[in-house]
PDB file of N, CA and C in Angstrom:
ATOM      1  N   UNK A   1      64.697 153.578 125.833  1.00  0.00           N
ATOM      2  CA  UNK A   1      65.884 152.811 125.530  1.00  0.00           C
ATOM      3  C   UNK A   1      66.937 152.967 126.620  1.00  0.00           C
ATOM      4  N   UNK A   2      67.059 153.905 127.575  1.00  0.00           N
ATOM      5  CA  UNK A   2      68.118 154.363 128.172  1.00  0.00           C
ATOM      6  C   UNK A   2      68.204 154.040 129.095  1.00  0.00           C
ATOM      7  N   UNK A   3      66.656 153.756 129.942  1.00  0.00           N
ATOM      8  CA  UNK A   3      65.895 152.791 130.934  1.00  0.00           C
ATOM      9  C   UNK A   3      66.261 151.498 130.663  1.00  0.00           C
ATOM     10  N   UNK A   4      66.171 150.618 129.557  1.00  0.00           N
ATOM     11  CA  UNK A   4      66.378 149.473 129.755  1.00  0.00           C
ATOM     12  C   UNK A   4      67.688 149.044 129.776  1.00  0.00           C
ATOM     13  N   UNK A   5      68.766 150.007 129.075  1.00  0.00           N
ATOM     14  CA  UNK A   5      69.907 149.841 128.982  1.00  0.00           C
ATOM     15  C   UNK A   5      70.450 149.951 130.886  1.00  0.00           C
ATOM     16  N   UNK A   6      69.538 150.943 131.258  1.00  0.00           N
ATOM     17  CA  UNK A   6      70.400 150.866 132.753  1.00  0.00           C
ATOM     18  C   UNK A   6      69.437 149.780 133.806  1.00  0.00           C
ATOM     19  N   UNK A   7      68.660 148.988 133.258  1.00  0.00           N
ATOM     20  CA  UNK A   7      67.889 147.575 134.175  1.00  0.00           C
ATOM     21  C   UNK A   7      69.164 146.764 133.376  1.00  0.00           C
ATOM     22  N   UNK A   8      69.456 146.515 131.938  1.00  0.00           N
ATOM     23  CA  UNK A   8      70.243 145.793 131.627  1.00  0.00           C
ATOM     24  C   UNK A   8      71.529 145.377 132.243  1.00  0.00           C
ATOM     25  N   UNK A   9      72.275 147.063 133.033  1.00  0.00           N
ATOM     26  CA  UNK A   9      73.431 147.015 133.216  1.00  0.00           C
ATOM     27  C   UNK A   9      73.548 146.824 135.297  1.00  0.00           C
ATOM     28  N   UNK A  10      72.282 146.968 135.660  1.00  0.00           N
ATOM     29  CA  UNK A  10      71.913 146.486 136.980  1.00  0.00           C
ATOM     30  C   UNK A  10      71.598 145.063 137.167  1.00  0.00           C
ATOM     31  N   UNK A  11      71.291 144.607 135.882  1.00  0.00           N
ATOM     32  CA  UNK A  11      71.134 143.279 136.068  1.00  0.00           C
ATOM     33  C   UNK A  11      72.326 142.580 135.965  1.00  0.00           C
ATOM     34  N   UNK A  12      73.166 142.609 134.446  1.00  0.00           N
ATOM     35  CA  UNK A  12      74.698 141.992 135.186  1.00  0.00           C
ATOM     36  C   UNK A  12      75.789 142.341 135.784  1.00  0.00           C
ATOM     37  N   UNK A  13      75.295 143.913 137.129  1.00  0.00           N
ATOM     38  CA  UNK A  13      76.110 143.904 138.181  1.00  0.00           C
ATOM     39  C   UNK A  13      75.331 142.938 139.362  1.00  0.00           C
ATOM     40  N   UNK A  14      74.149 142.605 139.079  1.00  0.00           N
ATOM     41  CA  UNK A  14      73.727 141.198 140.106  1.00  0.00           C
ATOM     42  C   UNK A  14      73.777 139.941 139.923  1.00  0.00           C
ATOM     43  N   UNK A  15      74.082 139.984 138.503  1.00  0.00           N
ATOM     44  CA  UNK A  15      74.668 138.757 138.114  1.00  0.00           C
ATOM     45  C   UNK A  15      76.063 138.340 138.879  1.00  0.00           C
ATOM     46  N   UNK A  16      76.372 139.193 138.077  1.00  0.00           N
ATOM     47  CA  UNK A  16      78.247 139.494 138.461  1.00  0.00           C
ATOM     48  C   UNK A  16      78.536 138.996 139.949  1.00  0.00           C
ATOM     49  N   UNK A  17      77.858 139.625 140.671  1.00  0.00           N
ATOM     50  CA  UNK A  17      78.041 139.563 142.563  1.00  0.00           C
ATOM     51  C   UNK A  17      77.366 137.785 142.453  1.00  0.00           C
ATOM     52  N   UNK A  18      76.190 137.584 142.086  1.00  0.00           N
ATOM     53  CA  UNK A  18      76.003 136.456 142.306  1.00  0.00           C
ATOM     54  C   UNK A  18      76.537 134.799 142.182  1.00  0.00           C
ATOM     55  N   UNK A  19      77.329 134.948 140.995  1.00  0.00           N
ATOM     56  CA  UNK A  19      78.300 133.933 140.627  1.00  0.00           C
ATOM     57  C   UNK A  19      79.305 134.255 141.551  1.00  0.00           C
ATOM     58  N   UNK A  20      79.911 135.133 142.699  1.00  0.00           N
ATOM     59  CA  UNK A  20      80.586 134.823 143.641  1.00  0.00           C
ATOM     60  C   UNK A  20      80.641 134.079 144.699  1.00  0.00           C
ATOM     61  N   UNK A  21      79.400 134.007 144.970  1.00  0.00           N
ATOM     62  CA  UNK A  21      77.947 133.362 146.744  1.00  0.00           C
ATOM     63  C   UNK A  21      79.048 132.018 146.627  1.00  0.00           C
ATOM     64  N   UNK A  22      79.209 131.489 147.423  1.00  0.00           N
ATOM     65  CA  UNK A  22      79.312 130.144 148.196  1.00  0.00           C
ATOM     66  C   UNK A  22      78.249 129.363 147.452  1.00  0.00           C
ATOM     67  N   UNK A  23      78.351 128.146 147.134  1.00  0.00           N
ATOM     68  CA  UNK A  23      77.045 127.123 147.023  1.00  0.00           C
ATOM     69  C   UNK A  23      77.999 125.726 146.656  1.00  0.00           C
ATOM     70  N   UNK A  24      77.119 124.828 147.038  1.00  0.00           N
ATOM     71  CA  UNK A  24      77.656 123.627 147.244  1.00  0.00           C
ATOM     72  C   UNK A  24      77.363 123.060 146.011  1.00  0.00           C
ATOM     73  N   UNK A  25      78.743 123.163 144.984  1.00  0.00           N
ATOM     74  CA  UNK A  25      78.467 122.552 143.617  1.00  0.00           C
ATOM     75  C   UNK A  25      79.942 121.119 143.496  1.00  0.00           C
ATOM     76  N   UNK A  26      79.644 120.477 142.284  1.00  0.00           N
ATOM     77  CA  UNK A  26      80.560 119.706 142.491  1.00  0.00           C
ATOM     78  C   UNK A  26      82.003 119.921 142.046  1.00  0.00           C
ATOM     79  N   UNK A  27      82.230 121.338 141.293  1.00  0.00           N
ATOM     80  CA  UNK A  27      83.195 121.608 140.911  1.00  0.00           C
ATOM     81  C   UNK A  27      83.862 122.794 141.612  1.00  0.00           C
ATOM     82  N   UNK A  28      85.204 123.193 141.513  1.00  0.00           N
ATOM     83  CA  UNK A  28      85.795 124.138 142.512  1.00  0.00           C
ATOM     84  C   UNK A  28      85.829 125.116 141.433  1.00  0.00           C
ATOM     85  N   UNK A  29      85.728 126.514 141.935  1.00  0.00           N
ATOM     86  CA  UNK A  29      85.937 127.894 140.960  1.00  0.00           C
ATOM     87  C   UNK A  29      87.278 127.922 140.996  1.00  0.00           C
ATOM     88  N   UNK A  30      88.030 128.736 140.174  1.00  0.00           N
ATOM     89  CA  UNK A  30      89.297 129.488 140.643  1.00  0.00           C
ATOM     90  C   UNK A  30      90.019 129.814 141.200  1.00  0.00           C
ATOM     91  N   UNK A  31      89.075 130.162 142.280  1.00  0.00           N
ATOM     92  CA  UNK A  31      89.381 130.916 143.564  1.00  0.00           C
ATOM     93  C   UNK A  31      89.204 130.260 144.634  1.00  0.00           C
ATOM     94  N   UNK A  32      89.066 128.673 144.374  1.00  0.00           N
ATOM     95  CA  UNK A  32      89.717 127.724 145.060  1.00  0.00           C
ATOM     96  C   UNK A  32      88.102 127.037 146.363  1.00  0.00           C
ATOM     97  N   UNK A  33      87.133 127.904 145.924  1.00  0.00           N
ATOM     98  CA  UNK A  33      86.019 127.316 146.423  1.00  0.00           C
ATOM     99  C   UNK A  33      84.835 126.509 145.663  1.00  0.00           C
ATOM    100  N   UNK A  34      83.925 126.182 146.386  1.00  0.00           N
ATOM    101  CA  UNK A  34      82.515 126.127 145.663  1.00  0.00           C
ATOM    102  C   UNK A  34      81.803 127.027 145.554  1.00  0.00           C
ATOM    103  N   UNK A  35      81.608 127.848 144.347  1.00  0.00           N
ATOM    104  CA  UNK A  35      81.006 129.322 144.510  1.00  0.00           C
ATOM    105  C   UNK A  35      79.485 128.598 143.478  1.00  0.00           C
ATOM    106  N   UNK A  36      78.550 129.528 143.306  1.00  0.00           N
ATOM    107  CA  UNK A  36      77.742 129.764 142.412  1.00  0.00           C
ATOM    108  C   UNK A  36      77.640 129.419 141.300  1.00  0.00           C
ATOM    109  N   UNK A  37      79.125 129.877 140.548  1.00  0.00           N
ATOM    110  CA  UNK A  37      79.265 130.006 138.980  1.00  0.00           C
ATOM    111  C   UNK A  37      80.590 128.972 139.304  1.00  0.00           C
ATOM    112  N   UNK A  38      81.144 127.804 139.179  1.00  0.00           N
ATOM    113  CA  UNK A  38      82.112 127.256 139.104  1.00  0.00           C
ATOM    114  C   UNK A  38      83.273 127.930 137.971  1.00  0.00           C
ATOM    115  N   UNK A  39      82.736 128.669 137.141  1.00  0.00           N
ATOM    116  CA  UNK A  39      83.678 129.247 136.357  1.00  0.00           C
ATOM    117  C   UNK A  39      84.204 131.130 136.380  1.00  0.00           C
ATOM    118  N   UNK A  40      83.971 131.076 138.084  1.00  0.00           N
ATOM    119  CA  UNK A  40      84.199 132.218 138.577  1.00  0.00           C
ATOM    120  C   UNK A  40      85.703 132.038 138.920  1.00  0.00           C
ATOM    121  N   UNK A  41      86.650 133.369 139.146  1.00  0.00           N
ATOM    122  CA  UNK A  41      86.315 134.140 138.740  1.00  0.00           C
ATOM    123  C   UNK A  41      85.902 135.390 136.759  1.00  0.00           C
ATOM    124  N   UNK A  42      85.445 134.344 136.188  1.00  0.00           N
ATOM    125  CA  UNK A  42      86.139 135.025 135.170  1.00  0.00           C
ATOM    126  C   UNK A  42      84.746 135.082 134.535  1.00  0.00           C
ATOM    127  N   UNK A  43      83.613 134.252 134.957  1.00  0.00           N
ATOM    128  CA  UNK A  43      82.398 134.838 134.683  1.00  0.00           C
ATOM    129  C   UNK A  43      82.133 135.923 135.267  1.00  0.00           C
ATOM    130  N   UNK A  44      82.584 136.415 136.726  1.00  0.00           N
ATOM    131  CA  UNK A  44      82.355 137.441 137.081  1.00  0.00           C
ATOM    132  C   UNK A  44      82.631 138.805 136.306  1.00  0.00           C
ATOM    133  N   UNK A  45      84.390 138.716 135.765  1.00  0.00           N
ATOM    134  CA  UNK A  45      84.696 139.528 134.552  1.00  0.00           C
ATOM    135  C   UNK A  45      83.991 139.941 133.138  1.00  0.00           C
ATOM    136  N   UNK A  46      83.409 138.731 133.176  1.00  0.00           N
ATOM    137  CA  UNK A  46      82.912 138.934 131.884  1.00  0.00           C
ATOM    138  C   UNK A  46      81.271 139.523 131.986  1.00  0.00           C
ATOM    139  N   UNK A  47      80.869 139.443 133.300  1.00  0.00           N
ATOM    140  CA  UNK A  47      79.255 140.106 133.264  1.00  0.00           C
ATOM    141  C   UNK A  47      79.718 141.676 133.391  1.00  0.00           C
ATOM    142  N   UNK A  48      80.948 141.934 134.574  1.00  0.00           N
ATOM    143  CA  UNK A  48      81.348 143.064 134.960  1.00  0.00           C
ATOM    144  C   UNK A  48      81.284 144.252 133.305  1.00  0.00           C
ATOM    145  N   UNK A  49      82.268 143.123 132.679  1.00  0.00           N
ATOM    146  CA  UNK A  49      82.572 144.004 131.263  1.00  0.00           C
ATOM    147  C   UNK A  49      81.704 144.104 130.738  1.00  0.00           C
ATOM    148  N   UNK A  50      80.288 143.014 130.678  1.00  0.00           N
ATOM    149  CA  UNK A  50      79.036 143.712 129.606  1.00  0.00           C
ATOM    150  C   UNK A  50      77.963 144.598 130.967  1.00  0.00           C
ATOM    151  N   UNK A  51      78.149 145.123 131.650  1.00  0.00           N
ATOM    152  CA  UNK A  51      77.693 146.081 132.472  1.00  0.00           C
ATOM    153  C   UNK A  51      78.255 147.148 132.173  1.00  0.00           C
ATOM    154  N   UNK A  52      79.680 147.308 131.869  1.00  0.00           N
ATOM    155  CA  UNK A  52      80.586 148.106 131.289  1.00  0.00           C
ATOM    156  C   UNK A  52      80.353 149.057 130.195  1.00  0.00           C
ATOM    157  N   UNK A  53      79.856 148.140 128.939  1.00  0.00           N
ATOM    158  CA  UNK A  53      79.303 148.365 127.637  1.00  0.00           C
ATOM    159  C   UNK A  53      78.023 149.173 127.837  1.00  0.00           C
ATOM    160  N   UNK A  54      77.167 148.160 128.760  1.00  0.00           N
ATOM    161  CA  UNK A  54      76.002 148.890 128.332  1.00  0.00           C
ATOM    162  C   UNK A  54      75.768 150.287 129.295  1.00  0.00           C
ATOM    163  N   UNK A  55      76.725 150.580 130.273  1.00  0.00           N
ATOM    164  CA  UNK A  55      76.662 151.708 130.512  1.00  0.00           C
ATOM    165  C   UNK A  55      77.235 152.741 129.997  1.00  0.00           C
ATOM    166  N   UNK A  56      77.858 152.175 129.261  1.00  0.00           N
ATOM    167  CA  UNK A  56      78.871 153.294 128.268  1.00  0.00           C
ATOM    168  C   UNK A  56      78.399 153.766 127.111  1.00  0.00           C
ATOM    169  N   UNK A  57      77.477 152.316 126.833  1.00  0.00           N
ATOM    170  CA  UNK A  57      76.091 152.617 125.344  1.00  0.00           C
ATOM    171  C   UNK A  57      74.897 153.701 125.589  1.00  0.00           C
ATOM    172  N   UNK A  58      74.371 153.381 126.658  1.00  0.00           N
ATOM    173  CA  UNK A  58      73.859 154.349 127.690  1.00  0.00           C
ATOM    174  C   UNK A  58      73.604 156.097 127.783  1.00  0.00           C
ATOM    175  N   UNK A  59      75.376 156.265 128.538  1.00  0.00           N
ATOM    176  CA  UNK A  59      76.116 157.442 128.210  1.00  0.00           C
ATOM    177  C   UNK A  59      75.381 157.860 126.837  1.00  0.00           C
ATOM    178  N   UNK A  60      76.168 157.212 125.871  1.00  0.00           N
ATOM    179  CA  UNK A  60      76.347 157.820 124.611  1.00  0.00           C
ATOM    180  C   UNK A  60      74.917 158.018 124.262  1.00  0.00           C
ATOM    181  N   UNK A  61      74.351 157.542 124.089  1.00  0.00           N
ATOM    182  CA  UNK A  61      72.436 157.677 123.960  1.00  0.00           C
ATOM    183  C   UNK A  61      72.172 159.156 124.828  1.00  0.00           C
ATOM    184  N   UNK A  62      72.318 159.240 125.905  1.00  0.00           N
ATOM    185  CA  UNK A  62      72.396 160.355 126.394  1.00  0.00           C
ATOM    186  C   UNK A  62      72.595 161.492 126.641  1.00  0.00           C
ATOM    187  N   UNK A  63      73.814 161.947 125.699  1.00  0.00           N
ATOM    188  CA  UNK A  63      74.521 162.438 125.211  1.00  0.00           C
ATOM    189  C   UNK A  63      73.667 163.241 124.123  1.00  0.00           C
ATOM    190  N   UNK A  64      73.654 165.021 124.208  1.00  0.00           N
ATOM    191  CA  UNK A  64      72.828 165.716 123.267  1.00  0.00           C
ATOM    192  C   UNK A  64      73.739 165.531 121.772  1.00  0.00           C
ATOM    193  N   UNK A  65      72.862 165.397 120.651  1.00  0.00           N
ATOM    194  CA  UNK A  65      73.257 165.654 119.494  1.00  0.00           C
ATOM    195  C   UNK A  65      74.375 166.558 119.596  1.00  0.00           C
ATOM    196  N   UNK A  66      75.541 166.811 118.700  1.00  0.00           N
ATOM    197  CA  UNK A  66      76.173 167.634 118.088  1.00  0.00           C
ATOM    198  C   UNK A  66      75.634 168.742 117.216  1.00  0.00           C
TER     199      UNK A  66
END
């Protein structure tokens, strides 16, 4: 479980980076370009924060009994 939780939380820190990339879409992001995720930056936030979770879910799994 602790394994997949940390592929989980590697996966949307490559998410995260990836909705930043440059790409030629028809709508402008936020941040005033053509990125990846047109609804960057705040998809970026929001993968960041469930990378967040599941490393923090993680932790706690990890964490010896009391």
């Amino acid at each position: 479980m602790k394994s997949l939780l940390l592929a989980v939380a590697i996966a949307f820190l490559a998410a995260a980076l990836a909705t930043l990339f440059p790409y030629p879409s028809p709508m402008l992001s936020d941040l005033g370009y053509s990125a990846f995720c047109p609804f960057a930056p705040w998809s970026t936030l929001a993968l960041l924060f469930l990378a967040g979770v599941s490393w923090v879910v993680r932790q706690h799994l990890a964490r010896p009994p009391a």
